[in-house]
C-alpha atoms as a PDB file:
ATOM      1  CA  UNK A   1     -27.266  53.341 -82.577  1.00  0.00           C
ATOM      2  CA  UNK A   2     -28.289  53.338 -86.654  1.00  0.00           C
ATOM      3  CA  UNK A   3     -26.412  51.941 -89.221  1.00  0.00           C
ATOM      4  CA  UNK A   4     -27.732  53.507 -92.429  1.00  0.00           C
ATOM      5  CA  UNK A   5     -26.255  54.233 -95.935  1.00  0.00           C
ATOM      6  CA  UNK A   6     -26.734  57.739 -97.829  1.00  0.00           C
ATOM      7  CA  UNK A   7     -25.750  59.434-101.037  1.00  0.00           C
ATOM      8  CA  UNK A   8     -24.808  63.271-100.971  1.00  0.00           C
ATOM      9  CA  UNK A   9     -27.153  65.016 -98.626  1.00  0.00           C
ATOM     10  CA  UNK A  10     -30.028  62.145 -98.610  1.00  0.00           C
ATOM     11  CA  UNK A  11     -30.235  59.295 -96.399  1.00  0.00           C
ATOM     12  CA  UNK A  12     -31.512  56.132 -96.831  1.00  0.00           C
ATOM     13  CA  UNK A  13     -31.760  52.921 -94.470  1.00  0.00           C
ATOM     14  CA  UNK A  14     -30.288  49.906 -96.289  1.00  0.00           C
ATOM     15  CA  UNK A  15     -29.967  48.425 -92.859  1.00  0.00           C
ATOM     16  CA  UNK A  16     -32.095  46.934 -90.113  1.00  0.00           C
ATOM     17  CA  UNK A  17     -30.828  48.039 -86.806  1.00  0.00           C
ATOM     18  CA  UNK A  18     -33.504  48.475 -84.900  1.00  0.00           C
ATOM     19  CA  UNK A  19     -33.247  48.627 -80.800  1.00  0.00           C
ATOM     20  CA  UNK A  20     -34.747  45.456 -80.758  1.00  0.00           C
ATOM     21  CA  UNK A  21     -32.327  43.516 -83.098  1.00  0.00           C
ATOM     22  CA  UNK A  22     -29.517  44.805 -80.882  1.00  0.00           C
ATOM     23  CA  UNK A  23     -27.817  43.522 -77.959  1.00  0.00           C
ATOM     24  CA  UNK A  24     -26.506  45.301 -75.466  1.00  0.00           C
ATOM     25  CA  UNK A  25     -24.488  44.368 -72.245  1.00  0.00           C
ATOM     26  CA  UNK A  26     -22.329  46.082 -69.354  1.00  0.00           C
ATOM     27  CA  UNK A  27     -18.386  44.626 -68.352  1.00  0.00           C
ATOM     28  CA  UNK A  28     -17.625  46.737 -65.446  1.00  0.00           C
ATOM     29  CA  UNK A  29     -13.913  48.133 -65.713  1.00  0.00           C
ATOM     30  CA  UNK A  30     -13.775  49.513 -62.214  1.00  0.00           C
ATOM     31  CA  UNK A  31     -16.429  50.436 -59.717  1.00  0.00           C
ATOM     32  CA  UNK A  32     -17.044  53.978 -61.454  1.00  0.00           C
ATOM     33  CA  UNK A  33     -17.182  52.653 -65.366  1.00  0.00           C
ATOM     34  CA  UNK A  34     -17.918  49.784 -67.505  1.00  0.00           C
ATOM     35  CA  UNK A  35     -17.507  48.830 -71.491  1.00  0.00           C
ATOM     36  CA  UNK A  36     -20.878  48.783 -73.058  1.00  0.00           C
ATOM     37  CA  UNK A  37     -20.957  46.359 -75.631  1.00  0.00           C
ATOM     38  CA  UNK A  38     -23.797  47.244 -78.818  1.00  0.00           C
ATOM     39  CA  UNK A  39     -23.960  43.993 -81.184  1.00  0.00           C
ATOM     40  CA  UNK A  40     -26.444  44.183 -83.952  1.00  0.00           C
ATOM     41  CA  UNK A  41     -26.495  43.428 -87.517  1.00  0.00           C
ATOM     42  CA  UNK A  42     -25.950  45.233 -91.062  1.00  0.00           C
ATOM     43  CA  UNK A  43     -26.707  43.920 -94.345  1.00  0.00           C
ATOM     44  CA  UNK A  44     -25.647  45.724 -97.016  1.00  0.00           C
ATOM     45  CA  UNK A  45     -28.184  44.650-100.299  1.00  0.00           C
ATOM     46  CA  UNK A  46     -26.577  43.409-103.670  1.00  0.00           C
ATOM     47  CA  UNK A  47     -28.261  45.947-105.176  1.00  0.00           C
ATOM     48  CA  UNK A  48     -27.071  48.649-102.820  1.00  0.00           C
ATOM     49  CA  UNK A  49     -25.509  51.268-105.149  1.00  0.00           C
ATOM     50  CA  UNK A  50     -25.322  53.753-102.291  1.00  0.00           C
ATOM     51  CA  UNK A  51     -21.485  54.877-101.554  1.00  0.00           C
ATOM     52  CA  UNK A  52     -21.417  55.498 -97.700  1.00  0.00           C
ATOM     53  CA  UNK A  53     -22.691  54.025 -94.806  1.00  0.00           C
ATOM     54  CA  UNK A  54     -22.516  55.264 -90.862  1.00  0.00           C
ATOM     55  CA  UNK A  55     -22.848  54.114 -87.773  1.00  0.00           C
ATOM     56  CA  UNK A  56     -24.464  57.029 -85.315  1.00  0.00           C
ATOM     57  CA  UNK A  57     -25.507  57.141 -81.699  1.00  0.00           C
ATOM     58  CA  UNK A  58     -25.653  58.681 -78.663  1.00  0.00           C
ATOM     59  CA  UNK A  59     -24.225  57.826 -75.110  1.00  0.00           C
ATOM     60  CA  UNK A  60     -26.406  59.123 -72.095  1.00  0.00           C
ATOM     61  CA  UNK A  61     -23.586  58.698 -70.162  1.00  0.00           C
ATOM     62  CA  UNK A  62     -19.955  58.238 -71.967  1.00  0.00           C
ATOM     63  CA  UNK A  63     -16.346  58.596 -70.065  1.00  0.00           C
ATOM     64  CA  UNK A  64     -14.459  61.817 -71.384  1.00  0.00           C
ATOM     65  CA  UNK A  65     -11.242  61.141 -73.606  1.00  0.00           C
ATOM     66  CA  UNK A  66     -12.636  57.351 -74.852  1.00  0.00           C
ATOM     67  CA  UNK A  67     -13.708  57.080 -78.369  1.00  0.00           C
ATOM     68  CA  UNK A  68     -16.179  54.864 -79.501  1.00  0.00           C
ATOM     69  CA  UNK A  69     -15.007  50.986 -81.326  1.00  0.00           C
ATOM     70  CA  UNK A  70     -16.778  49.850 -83.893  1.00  0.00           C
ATOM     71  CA  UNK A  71     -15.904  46.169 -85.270  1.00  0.00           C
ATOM     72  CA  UNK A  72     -17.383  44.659 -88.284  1.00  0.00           C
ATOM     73  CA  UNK A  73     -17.990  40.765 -88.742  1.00  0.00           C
ATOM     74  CA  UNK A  74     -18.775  38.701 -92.122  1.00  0.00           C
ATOM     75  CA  UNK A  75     -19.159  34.723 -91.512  1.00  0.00           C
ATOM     76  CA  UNK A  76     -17.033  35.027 -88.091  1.00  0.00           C
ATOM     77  CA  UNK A  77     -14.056  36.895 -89.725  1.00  0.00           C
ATOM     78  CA  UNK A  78     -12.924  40.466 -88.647  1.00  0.00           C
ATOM     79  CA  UNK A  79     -13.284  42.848 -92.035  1.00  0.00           C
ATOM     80  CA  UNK A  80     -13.222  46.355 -90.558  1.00  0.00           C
ATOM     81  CA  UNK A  81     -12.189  48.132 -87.300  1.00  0.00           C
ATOM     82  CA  UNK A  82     -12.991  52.272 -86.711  1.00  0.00           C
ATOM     83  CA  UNK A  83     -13.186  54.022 -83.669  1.00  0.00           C
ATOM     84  CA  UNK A  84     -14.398  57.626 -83.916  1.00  0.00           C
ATOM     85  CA  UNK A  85     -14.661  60.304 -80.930  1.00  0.00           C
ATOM     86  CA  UNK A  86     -17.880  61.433 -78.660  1.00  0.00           C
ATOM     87  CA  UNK A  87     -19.286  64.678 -78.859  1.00  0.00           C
ATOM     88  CA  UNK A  88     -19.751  67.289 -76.096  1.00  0.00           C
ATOM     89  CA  UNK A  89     -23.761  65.736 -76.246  1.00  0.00           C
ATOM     90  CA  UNK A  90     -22.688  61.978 -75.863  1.00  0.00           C
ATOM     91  CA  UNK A  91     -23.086  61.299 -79.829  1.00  0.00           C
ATOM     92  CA  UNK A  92     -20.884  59.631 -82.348  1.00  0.00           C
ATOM     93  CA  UNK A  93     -20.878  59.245 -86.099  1.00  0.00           C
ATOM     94  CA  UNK A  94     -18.765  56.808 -88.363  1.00  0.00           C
ATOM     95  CA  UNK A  95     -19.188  57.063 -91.926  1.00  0.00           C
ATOM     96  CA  UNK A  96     -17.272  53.995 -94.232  1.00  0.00           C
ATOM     97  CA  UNK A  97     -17.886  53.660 -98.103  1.00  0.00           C
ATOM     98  CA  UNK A  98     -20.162  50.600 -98.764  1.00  0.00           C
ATOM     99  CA  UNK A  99     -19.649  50.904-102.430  1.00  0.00           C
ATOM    100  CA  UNK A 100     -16.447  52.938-104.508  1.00  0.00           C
ATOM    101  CA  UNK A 101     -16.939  54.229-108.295  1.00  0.00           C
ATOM    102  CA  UNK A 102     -14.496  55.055-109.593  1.00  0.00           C
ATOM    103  CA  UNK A 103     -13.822  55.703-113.433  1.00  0.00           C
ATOM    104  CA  UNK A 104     -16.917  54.125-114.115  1.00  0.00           C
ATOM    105  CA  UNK A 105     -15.618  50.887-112.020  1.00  0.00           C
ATOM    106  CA  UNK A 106     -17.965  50.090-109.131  1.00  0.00           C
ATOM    107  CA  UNK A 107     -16.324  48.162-106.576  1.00  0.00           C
ATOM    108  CA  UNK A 108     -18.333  46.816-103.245  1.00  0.00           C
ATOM    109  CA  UNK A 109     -16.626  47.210-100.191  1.00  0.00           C
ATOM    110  CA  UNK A 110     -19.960  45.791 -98.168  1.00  0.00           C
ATOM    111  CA  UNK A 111     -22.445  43.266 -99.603  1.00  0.00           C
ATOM    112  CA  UNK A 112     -24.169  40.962 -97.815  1.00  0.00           C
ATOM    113  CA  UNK A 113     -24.787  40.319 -93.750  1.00  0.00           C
ATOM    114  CA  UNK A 114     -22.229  41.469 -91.171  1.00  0.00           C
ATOM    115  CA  UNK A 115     -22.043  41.386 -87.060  1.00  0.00           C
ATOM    116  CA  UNK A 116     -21.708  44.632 -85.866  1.00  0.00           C
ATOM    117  CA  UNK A 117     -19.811  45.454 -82.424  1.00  0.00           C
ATOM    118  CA  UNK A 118     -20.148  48.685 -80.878  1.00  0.00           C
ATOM    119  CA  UNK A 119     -17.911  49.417 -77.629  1.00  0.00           C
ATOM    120  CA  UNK A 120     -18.377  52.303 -75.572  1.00  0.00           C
ATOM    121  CA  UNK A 121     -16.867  53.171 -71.985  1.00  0.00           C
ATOM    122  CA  UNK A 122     -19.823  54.620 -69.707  1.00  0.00           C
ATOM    123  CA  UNK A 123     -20.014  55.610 -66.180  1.00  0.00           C
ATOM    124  CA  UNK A 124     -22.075  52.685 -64.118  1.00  0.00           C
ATOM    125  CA  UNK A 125     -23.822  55.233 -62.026  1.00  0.00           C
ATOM    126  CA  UNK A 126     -25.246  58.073 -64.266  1.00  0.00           C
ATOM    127  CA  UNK A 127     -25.251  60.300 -61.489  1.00  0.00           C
ATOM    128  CA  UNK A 128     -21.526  60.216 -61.475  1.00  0.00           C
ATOM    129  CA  UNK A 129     -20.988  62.136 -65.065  1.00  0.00           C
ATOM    130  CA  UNK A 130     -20.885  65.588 -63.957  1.00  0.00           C
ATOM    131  CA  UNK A 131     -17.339  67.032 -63.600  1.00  0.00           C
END
């Protein structure tokens, strides 16, 4: 999973999200799948004048027909909820504007350090994915 902001066609990190600053755990649902649970950070500079941001990944294992949840945190308090569908391959992609312009006007929708929680529903036993 990489949280990242880009403008037009080029991309640029403004976040760390690196493997090891994330947190990852397993809630079985039922004996065949579990919720994965992702929770890492994003911190969107006040000098950021980048417009979008996205949150990519890819599940070695994900349960047809459940999208992804994505839940973003600032000081304990919920500020944004997606969810966004898996791809035949197991990836996702959310994209959210970190910063709006309009008529001249720029408006931050992100500054500053949020939680990130990433929810996925994944078979427990990879061998069981194949239909």
């Amino acid at each position: 999973m990489i949280l990242k902001a880009a403008l037009a066609s080029m991309v640029l990190v403004v976040a760390l999200s690196a493997s090891a600053f994330a947190e990852t755990t397993i809630m079985p649902l039922n004996s065949e799948i579990g919720l994965e649970k992702t929770i890492t950070q994003f911190h969107a500079p006040s000098n950021n004048r980048l417009p979008w941001g996205f949150v990519e990944g890819k599940i070695a294992n994900p349960v047809e027909g459940h999208p992804v949840i994505i839940q973003f945190f600032k000081n304990g308090e919920a500020v944004h909820f997606a969810q966004t569908d898996v791809n035949d391959d197991g990836s996702y992609e959310y994209r959210f504007r970190v910063v709006d312009v309009t008529n001249g006007k720029i408006t931050k929708i992100f500054e500053g350090d949020y939680v990130v929680k990433i929810f996925k529903v994944v078979y427990l036993d990879k061998g069981s994915t194949s239909a």
